[in-house]
PDB file of N, CA and C in Angstrom:
ATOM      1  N   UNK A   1      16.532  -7.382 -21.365  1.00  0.00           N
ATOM      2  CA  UNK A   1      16.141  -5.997 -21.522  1.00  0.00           C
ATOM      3  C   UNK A   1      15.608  -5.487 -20.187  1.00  0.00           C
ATOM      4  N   UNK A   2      16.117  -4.457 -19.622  1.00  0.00           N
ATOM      5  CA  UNK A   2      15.685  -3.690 -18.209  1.00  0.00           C
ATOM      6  C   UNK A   2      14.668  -2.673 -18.633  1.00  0.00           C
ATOM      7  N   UNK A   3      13.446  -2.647 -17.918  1.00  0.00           N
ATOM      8  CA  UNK A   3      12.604  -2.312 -17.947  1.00  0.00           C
ATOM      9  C   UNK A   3      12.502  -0.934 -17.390  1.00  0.00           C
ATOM     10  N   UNK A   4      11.736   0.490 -18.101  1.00  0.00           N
ATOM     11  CA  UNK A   4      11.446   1.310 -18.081  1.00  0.00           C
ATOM     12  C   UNK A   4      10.374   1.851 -16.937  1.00  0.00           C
ATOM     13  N   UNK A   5      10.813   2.371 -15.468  1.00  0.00           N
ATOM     14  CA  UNK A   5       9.627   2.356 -15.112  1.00  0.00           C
ATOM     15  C   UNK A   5       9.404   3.741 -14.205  1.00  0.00           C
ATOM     16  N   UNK A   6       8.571   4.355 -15.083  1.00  0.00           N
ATOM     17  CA  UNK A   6       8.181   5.185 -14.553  1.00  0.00           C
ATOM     18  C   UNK A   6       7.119   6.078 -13.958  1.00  0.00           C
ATOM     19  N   UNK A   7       7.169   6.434 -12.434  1.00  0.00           N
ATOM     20  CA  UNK A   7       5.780   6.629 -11.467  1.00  0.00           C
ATOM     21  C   UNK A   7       5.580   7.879 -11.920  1.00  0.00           C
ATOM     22  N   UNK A   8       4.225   8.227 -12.293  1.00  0.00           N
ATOM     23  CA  UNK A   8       3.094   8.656 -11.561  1.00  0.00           C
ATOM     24  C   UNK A   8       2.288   8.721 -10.693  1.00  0.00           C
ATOM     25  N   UNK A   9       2.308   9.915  -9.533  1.00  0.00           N
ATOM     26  CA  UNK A   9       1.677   8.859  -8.149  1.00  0.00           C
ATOM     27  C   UNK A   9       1.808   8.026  -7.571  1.00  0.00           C
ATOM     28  N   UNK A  10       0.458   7.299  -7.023  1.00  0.00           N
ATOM     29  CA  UNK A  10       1.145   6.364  -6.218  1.00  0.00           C
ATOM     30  C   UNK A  10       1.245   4.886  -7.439  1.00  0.00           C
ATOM     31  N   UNK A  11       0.641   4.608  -8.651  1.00  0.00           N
ATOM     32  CA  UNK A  11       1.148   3.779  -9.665  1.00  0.00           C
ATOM     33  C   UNK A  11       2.008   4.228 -10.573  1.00  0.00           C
ATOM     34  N   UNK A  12       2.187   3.134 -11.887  1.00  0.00           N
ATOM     35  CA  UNK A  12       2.574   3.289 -13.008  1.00  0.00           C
ATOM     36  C   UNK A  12       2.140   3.109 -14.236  1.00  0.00           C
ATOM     37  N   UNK A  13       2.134   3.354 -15.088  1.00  0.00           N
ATOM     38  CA  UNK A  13       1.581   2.894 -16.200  1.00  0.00           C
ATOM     39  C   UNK A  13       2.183   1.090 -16.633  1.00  0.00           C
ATOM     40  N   UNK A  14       1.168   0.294 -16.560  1.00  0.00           N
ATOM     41  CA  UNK A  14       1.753  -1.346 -17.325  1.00  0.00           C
ATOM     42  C   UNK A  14       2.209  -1.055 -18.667  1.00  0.00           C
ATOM     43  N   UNK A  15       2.876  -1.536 -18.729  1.00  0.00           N
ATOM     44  CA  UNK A  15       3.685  -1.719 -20.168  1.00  0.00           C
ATOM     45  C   UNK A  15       3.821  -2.934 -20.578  1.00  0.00           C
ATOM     46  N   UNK A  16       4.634  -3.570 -21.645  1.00  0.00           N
ATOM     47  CA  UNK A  16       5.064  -5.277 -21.852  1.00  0.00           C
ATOM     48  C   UNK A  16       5.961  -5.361 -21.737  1.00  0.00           C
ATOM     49  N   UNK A  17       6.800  -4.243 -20.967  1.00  0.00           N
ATOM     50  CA  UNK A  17       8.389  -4.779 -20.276  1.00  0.00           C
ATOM     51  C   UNK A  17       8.522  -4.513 -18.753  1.00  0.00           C
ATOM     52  N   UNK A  18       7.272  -3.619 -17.883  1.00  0.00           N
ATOM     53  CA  UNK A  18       7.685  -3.764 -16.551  1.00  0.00           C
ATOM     54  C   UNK A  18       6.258  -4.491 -15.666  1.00  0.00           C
ATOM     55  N   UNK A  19       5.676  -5.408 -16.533  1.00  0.00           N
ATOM     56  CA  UNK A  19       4.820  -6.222 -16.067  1.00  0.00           C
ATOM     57  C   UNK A  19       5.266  -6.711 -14.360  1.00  0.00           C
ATOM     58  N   UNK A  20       6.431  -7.336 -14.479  1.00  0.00           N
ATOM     59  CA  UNK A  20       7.029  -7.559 -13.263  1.00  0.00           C
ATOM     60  C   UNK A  20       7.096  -6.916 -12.066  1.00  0.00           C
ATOM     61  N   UNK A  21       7.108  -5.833 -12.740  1.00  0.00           N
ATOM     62  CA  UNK A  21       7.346  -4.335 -11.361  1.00  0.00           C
ATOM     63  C   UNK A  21       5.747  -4.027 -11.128  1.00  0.00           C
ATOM     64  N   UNK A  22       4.343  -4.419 -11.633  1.00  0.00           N
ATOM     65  CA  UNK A  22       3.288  -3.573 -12.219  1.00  0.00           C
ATOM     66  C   UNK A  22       2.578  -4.358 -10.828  1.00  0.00           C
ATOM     67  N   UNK A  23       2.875  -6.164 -11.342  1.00  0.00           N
ATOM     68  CA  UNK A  23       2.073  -6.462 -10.916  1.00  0.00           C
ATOM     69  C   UNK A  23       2.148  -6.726  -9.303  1.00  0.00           C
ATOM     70  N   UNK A  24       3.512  -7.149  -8.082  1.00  0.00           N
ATOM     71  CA  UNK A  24       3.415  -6.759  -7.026  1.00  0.00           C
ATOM     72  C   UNK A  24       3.099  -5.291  -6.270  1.00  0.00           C
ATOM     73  N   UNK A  25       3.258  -4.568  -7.331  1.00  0.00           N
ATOM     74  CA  UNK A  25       2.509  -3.187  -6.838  1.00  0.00           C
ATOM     75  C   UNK A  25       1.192  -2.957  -6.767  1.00  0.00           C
ATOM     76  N   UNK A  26       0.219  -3.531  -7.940  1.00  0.00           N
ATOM     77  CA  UNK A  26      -0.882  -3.680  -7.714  1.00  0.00           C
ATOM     78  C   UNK A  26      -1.565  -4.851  -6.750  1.00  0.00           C
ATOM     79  N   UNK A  27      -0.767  -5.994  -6.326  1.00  0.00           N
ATOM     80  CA  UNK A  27      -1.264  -6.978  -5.347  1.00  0.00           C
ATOM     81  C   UNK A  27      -1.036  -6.283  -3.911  1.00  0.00           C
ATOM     82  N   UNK A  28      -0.462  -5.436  -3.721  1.00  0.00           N
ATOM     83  CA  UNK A  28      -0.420  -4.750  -2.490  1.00  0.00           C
ATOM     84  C   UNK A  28      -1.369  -3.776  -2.153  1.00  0.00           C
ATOM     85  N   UNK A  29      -1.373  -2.981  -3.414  1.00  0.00           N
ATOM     86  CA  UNK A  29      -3.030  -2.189  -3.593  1.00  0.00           C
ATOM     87  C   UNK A  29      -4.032  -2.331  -3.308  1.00  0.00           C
ATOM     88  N   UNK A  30      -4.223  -4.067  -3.729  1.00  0.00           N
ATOM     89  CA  UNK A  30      -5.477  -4.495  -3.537  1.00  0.00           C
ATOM     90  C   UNK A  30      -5.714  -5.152  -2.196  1.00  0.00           C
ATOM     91  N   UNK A  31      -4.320  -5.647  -1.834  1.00  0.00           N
ATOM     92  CA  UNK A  31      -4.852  -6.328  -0.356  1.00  0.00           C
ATOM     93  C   UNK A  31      -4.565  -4.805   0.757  1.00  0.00           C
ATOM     94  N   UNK A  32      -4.079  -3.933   0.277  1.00  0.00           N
ATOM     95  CA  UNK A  32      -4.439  -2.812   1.495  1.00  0.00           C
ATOM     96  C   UNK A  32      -6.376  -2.059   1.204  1.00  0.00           C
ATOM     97  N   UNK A  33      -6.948  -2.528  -0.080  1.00  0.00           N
ATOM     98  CA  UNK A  33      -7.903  -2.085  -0.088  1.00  0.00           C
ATOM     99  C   UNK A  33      -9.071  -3.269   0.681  1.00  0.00           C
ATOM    100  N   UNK A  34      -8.649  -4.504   0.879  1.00  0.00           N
ATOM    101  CA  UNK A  34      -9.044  -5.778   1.331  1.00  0.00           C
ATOM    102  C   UNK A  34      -9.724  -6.033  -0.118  1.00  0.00           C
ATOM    103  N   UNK A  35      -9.203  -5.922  -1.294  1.00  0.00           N
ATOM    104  CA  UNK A  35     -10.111  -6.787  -2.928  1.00  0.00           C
ATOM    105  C   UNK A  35      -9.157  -7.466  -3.415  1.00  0.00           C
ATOM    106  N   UNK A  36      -8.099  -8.326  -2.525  1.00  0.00           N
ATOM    107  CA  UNK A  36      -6.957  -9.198  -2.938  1.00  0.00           C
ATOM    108  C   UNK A  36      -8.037 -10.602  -3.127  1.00  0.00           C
ATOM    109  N   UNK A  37      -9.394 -11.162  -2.479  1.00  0.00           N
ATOM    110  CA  UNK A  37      -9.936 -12.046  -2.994  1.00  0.00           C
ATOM    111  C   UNK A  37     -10.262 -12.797  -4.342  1.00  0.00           C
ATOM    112  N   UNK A  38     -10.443 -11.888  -5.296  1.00  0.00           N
ATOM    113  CA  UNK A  38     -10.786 -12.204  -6.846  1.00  0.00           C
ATOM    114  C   UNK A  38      -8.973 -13.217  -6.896  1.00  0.00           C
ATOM    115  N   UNK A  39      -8.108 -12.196  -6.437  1.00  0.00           N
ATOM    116  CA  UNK A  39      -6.668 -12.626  -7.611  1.00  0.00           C
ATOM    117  C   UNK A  39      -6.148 -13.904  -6.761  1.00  0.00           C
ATOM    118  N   UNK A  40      -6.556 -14.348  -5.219  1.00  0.00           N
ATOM    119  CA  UNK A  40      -5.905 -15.212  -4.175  1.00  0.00           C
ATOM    120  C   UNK A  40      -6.967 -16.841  -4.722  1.00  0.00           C
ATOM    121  N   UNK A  41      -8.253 -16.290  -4.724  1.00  0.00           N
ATOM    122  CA  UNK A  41      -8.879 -17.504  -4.748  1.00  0.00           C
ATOM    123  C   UNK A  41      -9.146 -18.207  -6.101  1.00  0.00           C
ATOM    124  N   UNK A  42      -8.757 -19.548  -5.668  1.00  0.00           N
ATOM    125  CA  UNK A  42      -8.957 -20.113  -7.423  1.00  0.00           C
ATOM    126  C   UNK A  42     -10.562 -20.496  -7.520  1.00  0.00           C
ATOM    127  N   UNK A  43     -11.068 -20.853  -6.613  1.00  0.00           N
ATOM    128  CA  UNK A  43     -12.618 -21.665  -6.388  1.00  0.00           C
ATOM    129  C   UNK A  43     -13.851 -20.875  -5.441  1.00  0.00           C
ATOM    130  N   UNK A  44     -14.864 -21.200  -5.458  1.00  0.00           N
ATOM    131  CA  UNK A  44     -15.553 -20.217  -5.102  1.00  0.00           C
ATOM    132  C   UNK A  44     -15.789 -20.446  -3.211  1.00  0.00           C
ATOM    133  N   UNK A  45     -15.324 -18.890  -2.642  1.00  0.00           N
ATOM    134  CA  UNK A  45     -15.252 -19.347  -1.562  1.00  0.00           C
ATOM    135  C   UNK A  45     -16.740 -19.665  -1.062  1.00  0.00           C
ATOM    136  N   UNK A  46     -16.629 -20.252   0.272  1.00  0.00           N
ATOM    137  CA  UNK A  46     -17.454 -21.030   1.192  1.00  0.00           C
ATOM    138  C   UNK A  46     -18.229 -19.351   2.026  1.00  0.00           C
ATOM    139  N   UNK A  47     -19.306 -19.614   1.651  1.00  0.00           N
ATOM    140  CA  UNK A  47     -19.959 -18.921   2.969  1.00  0.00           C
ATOM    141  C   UNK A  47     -20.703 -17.246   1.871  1.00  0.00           C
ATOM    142  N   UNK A  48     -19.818 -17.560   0.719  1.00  0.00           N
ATOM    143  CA  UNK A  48     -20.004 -16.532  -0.016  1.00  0.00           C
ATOM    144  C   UNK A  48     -20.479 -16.563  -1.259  1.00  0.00           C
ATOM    145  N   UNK A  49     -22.051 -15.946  -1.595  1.00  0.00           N
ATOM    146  CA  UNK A  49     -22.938 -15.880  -2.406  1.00  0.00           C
ATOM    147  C   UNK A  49     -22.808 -14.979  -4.140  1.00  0.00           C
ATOM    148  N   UNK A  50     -22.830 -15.603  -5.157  1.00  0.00           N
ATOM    149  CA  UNK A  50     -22.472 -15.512  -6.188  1.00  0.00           C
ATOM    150  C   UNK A  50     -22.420 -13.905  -6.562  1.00  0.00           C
ATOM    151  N   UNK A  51     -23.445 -13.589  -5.929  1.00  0.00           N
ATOM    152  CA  UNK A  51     -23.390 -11.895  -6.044  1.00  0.00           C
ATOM    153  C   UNK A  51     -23.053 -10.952  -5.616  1.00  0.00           C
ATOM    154  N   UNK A  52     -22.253 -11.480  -4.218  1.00  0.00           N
ATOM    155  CA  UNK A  52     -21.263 -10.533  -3.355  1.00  0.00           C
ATOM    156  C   UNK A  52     -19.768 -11.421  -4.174  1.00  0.00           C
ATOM    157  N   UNK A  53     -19.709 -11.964  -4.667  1.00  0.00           N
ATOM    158  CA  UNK A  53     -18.082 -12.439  -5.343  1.00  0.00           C
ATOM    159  C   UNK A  53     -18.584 -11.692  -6.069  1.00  0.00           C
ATOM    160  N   UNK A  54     -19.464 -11.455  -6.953  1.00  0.00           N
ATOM    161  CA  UNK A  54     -19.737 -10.465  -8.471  1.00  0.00           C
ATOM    162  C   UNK A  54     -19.504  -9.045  -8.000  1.00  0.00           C
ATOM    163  N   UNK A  55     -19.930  -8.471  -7.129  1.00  0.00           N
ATOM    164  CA  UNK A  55     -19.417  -7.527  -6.687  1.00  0.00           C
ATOM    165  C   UNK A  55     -18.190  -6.650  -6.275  1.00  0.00           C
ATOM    166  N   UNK A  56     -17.431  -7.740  -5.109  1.00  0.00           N
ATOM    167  CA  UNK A  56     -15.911  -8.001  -5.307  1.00  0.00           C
ATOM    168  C   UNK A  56     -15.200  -8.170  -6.387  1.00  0.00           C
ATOM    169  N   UNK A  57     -15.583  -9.312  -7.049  1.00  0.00           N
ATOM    170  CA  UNK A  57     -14.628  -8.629  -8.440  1.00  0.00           C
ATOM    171  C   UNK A  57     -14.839  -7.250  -9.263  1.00  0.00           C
ATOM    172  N   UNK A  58     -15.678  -6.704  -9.407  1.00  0.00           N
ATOM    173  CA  UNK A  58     -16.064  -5.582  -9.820  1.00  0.00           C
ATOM    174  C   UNK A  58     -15.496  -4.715  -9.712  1.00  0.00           C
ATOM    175  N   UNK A  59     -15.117  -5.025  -8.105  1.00  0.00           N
ATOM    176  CA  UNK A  59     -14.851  -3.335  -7.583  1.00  0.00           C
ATOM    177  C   UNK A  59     -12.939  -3.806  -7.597  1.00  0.00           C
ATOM    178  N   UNK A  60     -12.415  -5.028  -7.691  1.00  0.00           N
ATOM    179  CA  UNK A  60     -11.192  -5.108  -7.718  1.00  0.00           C
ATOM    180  C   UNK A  60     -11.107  -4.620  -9.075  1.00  0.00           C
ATOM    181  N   UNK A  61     -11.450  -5.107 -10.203  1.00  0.00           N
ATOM    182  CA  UNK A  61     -11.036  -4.809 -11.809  1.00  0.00           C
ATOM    183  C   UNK A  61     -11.559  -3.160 -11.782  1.00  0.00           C
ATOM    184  N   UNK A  62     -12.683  -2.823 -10.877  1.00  0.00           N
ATOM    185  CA  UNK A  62     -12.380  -0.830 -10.911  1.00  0.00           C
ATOM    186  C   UNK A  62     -11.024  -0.294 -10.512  1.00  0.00           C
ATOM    187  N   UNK A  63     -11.112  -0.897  -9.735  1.00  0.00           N
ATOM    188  CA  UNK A  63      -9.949  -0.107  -8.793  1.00  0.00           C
ATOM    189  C   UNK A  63      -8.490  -0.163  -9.764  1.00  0.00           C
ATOM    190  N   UNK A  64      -8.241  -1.492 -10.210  1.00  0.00           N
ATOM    191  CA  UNK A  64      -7.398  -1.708 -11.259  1.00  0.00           C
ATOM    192  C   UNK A  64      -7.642  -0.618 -12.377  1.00  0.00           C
ATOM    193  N   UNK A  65      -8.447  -0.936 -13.276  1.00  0.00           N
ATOM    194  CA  UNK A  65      -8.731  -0.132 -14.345  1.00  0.00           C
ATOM    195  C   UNK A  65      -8.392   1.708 -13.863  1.00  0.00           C
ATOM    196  N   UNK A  66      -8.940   2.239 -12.675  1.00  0.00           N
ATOM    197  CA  UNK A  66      -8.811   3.231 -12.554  1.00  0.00           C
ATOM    198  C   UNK A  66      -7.250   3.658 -12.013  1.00  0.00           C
ATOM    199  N   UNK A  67      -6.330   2.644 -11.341  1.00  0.00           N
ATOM    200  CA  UNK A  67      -5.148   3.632 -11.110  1.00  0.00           C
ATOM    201  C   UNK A  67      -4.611   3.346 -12.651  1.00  0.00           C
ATOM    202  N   UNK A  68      -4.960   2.479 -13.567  1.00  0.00           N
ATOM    203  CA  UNK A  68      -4.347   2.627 -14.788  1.00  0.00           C
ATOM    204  C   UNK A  68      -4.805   3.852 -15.448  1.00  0.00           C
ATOM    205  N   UNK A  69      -5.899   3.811 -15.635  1.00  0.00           N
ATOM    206  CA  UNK A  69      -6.540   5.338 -16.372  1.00  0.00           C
ATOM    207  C   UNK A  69      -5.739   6.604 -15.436  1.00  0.00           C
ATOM    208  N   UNK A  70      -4.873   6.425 -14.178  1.00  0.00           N
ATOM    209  CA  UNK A  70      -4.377   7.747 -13.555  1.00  0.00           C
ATOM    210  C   UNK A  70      -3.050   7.937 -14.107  1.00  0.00           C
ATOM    211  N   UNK A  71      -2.756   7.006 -14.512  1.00  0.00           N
ATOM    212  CA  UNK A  71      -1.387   6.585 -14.559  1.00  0.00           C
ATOM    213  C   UNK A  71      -1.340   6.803 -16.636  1.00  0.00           C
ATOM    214  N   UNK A  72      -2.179   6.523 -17.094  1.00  0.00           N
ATOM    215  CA  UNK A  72      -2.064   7.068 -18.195  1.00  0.00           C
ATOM    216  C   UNK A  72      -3.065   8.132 -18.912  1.00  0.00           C
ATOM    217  N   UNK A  73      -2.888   8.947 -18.011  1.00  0.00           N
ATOM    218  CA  UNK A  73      -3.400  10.597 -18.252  1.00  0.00           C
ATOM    219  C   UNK A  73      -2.284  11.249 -18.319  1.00  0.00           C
TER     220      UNK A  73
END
């Protein structure tokens, strides 16, 4: 089944058929915003304190959450 995909802006809305297309678009998002850390690292990096990673992820799953909320308005 070929997947439906259609932009709004600069995203799209995720669906459960263009997951594929969703998600290198959003890994580019995030490493041009520099919050590709949360999705690259499996373990906790070196040098970096539990509450600046808490932070970083934060602001990666905003940033996520919000081009979705643009994308389905």
């Amino acid at each position: 089944m070929e997947a439906t995909v259609t932009f709004e802006g600069d995203m799209f809305k995720l669906t459960t058929d263009n997951f594929s297309y969703w998600k290198p678009m959003m890994e580019d998002h995030l490493y041009c915003k520099d919050l590709h850390e949360p999705i690259i690292m499996k373990d906790k990096p070196e040098g970096k304190d539990d509450k600046a990673r808490e932070i970083l992820n934060t602001k990666a799953i905003s940033n996520i959450n919000h081009l979705h909320s643009i994308s389905t308005s």
